[in-house]
Protein backbone atom coordinates (compact mmCIF):
# COMPACT_ATOMS: atom_id res chain seq x y z
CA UNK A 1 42.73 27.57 13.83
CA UNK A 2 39.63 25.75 12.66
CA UNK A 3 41.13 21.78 11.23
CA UNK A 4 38.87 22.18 7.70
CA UNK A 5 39.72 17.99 7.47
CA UNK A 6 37.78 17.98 11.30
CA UNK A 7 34.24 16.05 11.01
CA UNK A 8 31.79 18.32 11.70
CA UNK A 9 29.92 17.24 15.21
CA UNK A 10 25.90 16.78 15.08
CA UNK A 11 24.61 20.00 17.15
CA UNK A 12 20.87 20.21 19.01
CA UNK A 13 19.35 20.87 15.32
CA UNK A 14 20.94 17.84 13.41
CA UNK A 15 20.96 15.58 15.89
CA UNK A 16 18.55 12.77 15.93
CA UNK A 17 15.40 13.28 18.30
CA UNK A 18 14.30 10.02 20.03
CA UNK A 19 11.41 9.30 17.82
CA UNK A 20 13.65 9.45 14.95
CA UNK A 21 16.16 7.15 16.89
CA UNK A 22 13.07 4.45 17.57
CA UNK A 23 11.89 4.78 13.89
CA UNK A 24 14.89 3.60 12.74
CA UNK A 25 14.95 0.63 15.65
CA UNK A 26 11.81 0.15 14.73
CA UNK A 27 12.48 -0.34 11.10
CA UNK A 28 15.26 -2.97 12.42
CA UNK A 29 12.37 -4.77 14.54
CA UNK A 30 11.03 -5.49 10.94
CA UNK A 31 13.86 -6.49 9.09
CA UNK A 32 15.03 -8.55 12.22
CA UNK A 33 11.84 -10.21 12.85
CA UNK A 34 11.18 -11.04 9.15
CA UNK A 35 7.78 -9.24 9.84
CA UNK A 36 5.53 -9.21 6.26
CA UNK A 37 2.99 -7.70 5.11
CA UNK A 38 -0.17 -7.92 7.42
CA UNK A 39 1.46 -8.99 10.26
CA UNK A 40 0.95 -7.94 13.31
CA UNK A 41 3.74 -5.32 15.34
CA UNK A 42 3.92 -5.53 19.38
CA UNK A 43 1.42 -3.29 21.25
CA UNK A 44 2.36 0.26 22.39
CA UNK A 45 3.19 -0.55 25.47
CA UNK A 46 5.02 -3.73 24.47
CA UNK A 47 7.51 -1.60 21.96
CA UNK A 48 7.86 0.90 24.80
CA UNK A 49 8.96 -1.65 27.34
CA UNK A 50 11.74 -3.52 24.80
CA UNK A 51 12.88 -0.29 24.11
CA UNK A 52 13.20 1.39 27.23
CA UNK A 53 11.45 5.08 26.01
CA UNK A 54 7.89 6.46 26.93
CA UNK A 55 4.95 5.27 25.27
CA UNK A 56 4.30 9.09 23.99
CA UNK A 57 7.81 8.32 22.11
CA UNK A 58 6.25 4.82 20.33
CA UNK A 59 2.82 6.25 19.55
CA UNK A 60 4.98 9.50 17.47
CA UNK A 61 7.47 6.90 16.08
CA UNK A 62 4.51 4.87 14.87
CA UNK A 63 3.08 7.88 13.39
CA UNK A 64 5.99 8.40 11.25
CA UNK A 65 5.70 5.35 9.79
CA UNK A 66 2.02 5.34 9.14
CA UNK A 67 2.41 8.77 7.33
CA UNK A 68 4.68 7.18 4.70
CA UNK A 69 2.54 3.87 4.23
CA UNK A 70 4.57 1.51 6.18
CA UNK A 71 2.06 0.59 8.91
CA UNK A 72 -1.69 0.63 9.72
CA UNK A 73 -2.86 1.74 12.91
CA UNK A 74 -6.48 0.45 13.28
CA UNK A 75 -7.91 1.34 16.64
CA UNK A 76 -9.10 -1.19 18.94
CA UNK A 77 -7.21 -4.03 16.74
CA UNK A 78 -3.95 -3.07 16.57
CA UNK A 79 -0.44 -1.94 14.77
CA UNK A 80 -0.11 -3.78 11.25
CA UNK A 81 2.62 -4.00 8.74
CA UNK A 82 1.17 -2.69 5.68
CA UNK A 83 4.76 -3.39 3.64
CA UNK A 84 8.39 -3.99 3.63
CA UNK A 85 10.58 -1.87 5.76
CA UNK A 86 13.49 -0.46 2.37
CA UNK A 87 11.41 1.83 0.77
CA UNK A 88 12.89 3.69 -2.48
CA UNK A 89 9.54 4.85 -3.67
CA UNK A 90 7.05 6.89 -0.84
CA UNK A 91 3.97 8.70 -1.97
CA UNK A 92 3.42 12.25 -0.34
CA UNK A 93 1.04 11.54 3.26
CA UNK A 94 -0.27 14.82 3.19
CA UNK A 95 -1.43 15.95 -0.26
CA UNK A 96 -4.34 17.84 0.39
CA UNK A 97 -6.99 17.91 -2.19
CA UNK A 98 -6.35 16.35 -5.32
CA UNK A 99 -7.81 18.19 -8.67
CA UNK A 100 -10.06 15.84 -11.13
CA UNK A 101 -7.27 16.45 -13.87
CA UNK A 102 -4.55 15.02 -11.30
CA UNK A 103 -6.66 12.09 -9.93
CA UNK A 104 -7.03 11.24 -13.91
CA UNK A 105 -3.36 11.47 -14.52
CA UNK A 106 -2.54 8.71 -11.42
CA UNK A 107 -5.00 6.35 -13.22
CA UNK A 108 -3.46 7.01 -16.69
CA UNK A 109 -0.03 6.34 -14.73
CA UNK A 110 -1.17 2.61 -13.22
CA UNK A 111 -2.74 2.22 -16.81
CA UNK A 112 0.90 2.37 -17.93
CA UNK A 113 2.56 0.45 -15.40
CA UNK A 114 0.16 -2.04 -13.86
CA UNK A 115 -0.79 -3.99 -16.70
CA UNK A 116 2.38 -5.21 -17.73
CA UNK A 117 3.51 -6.15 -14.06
CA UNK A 118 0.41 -8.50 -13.74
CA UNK A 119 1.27 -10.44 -17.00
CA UNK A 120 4.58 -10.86 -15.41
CA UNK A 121 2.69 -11.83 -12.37
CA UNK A 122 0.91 -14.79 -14.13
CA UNK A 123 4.95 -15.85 -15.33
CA UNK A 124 6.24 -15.70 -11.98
CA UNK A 125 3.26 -16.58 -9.37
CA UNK A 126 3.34 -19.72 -7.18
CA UNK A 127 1.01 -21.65 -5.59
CA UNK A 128 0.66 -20.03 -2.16
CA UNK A 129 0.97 -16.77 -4.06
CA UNK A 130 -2.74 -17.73 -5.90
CA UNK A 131 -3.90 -18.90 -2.62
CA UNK A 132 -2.80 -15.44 -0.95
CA UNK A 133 -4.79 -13.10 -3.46
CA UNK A 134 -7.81 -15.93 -3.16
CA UNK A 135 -7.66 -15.64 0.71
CA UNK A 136 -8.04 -11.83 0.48
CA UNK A 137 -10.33 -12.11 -2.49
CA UNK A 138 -12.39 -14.05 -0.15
CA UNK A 139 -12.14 -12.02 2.54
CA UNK A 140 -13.62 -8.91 0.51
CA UNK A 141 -16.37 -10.89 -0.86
CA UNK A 142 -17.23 -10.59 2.65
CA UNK A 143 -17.67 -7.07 2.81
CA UNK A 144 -19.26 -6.41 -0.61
CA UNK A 145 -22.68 -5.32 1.16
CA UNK A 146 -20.62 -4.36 4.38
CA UNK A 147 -17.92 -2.28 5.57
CA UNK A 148 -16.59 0.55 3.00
CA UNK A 149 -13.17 0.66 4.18
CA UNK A 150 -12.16 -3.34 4.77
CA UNK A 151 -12.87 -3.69 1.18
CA UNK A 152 -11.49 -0.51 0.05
CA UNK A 153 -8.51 -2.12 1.99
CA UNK A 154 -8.47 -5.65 0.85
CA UNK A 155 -9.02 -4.54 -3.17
CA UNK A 156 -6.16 -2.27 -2.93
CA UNK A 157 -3.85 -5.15 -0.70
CA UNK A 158 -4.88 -7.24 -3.96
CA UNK A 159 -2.90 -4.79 -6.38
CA UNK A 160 -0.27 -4.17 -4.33
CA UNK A 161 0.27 -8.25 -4.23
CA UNK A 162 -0.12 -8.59 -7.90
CA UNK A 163 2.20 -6.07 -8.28
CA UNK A 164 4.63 -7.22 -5.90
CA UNK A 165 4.46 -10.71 -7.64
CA UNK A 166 6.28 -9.13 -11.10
CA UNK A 167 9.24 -9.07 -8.62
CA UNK A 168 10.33 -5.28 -9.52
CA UNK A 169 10.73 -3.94 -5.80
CA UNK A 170 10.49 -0.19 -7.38
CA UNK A 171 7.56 -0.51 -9.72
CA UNK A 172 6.02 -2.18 -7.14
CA UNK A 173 6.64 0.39 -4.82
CA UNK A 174 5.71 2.59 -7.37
CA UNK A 175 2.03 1.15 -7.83
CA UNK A 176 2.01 1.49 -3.80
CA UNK A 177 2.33 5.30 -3.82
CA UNK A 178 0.12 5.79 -6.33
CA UNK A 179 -2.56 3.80 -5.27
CA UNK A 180 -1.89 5.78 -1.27
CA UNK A 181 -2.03 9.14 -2.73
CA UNK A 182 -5.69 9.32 -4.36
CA UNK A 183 -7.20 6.70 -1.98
CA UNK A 184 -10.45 8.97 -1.03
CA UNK A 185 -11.07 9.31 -5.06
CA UNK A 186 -11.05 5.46 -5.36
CA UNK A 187 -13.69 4.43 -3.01
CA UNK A 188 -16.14 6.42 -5.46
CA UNK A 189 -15.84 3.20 -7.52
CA UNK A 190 -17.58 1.00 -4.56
CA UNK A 191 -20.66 3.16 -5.33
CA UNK A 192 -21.12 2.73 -8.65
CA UNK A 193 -22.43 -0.86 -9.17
CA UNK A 194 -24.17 -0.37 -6.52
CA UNK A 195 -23.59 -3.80 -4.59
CA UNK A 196 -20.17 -3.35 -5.72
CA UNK A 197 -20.54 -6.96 -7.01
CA UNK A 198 -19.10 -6.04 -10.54
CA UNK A 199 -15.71 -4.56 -8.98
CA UNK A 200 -15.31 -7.73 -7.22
CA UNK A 201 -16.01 -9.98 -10.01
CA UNK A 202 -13.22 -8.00 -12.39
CA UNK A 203 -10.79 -8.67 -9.25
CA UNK A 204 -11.63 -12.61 -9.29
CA UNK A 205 -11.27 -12.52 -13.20
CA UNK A 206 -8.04 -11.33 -13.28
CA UNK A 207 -6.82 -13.69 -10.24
CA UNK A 208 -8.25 -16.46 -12.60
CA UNK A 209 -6.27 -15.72 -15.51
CA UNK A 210 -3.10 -15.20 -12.95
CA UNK A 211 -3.42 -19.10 -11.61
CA UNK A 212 -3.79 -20.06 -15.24
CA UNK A 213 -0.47 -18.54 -16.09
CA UNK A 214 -1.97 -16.48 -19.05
CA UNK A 215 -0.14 -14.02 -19.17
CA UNK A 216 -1.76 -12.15 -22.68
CA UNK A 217 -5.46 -12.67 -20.42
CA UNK A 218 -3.67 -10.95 -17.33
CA UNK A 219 -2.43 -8.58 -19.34
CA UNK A 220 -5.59 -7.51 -20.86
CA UNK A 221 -8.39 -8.14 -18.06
CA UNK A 222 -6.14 -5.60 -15.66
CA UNK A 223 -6.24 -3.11 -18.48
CA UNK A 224 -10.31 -3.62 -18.75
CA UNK A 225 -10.48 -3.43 -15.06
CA UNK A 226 -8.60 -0.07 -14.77
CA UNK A 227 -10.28 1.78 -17.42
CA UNK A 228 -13.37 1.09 -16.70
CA UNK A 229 -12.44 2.77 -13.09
CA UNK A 230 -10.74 5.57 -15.20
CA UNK A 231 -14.33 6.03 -16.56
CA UNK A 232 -16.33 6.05 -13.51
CA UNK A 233 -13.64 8.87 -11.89
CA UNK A 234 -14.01 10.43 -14.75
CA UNK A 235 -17.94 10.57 -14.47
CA UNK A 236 -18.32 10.84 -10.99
CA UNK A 237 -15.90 13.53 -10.17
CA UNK A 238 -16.88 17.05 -10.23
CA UNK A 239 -15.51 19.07 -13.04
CA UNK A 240 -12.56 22.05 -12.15
């Protein structure tokens, strides 16, 4: 007779594959390492050698984890930590097409969230915190007449550190996913200055009033910023 109380054994289907196995030691890597954001993770070949599995095995692992926003591969430079390892919050990878109405709706949704977490920002930010979002500011002043997708990057890595700042893991996480999910949308804002100067300058406004510890300012120049990018999606993307 079948023992009901019996734990129930893991069969072929349930059972862990190995790329699910080195995700999760991968995931350890991070935690054990104290890896951060932007940091660089061991080559292929390195990760395949520590952990004693094919390469095939650490290039699908890696996958996995790019799909739900927790690395970066960038060919010919490397594997990068894009954020912490305990993730609550995870935008959908694959969400095809977005319709106008929907890409509206995520912008309405930072409207509601990301203002208030960057006047807590300007409470809570440090010194080296300021000179974090100025080294990335910096770094996509670089790029303002250059390459599309390092400053798509580094404006988006500057609200996901503002946001981060406030100190709320979730909402942060929150303002992660949503800024993932309509990332193609966005870049139609680097377009519409047309040296993209006026983006930048909104960006450097708001990390201003953040190292002045005004938190009303903060407050109100993230709101300005992010409707006036609800108004170019709005104008710039085709109707239904």
């Amino acid at each position: 007779m079948t023992n009901p109380l019996r734990e129930p054994r893991l069969d072929d289907e349930t059972r862990p594959s190995m790329s699910e196995h080195l995700t999760r030691r991968l995931l350890e890597l991070v935690r054990h390492d104290g890896l951060q954001p932007g940091d660089r993770l061991p080559s292929v070949q390195s990760l395949a050698s520590r952990f004693a599995v094919a390469q095939p095995t650490v290039r699908e692992s890696l996958r996995r984890l790019q799909a739900v926003g927790l690395v970066e591969i960038r060919h010919g430079s490397g594997i990068y930590l894009r954020r912490g390892a305990q993730r609550i919050v995870l935008s959908n990878p694959h969400p095809g097409e977005l319709s106008r109405r929907t890409v509206i709706d995520l912008l309405e949704a930072r409207l509601q969230i990301e203002p208030e977490l960057t006047a807590r920002a300007a409470e809570r930010a440090s010194e080296e915190d300021v000179a974090a979002l100025r080294t990335t500011l910096a770094a996509a002043g670089a790029h303002l007449s250059g390459d599309d997708d390092a400053l798509h990057r580094l404006n988006m890595d500057f609200h996901r550190h503002v946001a981060r700042l406030a100190g709320n893991t979730v909402m942060s996480q929150v303002i992660d996913s949503l800024v993932d999910v309509y990332g193609a949308e966005q870049r139609l804002v680097l377009n519409v200055y047309g040296d993209r100067r006026r983006d930048h300058e909104d960006h450097l406004a708001i990390l201003d009033a953040l190292a002045a510890r005004d938190v009303v300012r903060s407050r109100q120049l993230m709101r300005d910023h992010l409707e006036k990018v609800r108004a170019v999606l709005e104008a710039r993307l085709p109707d239904e």
